[in-house]
N, C-alpha and C. Protein backbone atom coordinates (compact mmCIF):
# COMPACT_ATOMS: atom_id res chain seq x y z
N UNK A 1 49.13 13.54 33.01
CA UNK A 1 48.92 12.58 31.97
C UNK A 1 49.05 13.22 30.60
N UNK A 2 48.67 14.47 30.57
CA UNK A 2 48.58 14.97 29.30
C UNK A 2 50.34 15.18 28.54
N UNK A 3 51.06 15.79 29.86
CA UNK A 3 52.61 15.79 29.26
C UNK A 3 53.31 14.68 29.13
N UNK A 4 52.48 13.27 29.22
CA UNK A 4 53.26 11.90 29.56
C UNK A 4 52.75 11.45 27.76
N UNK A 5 51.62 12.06 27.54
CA UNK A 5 51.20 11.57 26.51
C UNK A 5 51.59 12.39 24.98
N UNK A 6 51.84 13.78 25.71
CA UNK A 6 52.58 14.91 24.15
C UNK A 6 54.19 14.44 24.41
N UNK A 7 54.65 13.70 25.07
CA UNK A 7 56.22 13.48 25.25
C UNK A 7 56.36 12.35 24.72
N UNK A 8 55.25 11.28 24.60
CA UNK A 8 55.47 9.56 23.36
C UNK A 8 55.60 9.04 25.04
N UNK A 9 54.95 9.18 26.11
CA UNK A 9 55.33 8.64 27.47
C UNK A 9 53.87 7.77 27.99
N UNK A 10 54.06 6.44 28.50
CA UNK A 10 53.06 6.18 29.21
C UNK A 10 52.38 6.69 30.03
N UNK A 11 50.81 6.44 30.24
CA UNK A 11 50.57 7.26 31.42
C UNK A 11 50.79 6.32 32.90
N UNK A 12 49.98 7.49 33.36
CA UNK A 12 50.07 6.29 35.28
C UNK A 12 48.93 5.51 35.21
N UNK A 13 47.87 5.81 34.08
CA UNK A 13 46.23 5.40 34.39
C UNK A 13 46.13 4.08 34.78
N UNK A 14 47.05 2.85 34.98
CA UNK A 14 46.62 1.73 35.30
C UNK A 14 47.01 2.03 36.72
N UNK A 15 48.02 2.48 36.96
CA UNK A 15 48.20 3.00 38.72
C UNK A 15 47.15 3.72 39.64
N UNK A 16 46.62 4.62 38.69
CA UNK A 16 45.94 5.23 39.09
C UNK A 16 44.41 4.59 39.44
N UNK A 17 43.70 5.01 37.99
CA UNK A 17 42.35 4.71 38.09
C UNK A 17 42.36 3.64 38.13
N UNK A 18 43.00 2.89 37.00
CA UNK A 18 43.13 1.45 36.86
C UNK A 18 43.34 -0.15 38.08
N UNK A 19 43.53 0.70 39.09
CA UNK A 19 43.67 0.07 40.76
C UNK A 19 42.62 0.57 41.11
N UNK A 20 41.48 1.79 41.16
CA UNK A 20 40.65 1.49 41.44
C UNK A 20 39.28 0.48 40.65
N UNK A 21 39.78 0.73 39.46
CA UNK A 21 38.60 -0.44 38.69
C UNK A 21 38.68 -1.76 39.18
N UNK A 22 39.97 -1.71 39.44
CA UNK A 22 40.32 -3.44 39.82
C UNK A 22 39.92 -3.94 40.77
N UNK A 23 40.21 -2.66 42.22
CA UNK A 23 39.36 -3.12 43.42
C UNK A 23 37.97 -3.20 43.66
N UNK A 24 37.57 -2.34 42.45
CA UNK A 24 36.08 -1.77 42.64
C UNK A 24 35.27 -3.62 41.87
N UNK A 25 36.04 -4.18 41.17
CA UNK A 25 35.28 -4.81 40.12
C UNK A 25 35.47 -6.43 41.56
N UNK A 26 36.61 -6.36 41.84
CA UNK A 26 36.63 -7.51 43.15
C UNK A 26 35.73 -7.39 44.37
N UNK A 27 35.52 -6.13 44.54
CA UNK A 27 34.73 -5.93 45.66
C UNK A 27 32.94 -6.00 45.01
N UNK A 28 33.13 -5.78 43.80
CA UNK A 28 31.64 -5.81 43.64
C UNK A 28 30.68 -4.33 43.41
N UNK A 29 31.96 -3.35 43.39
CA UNK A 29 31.25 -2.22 43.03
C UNK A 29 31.17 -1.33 42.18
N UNK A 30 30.32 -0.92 41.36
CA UNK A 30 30.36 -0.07 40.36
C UNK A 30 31.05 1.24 40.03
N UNK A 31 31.84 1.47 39.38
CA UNK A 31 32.60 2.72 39.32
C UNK A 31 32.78 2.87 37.60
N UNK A 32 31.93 3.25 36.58
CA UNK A 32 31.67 3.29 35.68
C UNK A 32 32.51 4.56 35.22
N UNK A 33 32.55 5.67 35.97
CA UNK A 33 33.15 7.15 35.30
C UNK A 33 34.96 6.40 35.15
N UNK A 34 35.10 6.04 36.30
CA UNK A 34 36.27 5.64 36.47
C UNK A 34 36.83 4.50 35.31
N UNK A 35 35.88 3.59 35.12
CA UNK A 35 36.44 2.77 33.54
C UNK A 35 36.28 3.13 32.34
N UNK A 36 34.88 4.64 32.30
CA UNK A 36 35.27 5.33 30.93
C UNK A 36 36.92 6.18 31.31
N UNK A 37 37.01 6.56 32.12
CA UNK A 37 38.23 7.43 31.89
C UNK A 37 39.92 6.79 31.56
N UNK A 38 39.62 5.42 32.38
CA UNK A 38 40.82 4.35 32.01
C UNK A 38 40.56 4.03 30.56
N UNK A 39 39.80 3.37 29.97
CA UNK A 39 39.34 3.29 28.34
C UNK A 39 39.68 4.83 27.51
N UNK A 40 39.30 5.88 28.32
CA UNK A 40 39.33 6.92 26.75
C UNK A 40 41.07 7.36 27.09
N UNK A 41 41.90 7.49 28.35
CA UNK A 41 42.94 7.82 28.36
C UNK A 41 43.88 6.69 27.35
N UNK A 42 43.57 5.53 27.67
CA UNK A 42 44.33 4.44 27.22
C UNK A 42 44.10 4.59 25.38
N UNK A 43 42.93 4.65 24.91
CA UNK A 43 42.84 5.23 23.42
C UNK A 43 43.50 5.95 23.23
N UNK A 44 43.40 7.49 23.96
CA UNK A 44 44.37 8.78 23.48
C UNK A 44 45.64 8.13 23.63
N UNK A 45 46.10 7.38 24.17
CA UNK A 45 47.88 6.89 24.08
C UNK A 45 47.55 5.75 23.25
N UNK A 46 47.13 5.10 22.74
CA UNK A 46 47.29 3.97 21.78
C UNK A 46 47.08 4.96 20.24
N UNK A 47 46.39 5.91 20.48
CA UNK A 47 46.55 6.85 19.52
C UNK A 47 47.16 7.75 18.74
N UNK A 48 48.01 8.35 19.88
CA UNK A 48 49.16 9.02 19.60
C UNK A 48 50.46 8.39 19.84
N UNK A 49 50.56 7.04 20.21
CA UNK A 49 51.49 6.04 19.73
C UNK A 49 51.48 5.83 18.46
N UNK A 50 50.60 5.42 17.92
CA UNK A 50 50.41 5.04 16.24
C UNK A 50 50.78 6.47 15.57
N UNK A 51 50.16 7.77 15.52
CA UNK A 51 50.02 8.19 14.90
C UNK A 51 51.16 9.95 15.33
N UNK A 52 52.40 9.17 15.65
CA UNK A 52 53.42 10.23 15.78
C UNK A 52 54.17 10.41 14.77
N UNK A 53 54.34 11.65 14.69
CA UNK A 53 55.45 11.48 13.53
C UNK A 53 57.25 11.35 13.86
């Protein structure tokens, strides 16, 4: 993720973690580390989208 994100590249995080939040949130179960890490990855790329030179 980190070379997807110094290259101006999407990451996988909705593939990734982001399928498990989804199943976790349908099934009814808590997985909290897992939606801070989809939230702070998704910042760092909305971040260094905006702010490339």
């Amino acid at each position: 993720m980190l070379q997807d994100i110094q290259s101006g590249r999407r990451t996988e995080i909705e593939t990734l973690n982001g399928a498990v939040v989804k199943l976790a949130h349908e099934s009814g179960v808590p997985v909290p580390v897992n939606e801070v890490v989809v939230a702070m990855v998704k910042a760092k790329e909305s971040f260094s989208f905006n702010h490339r030179h």
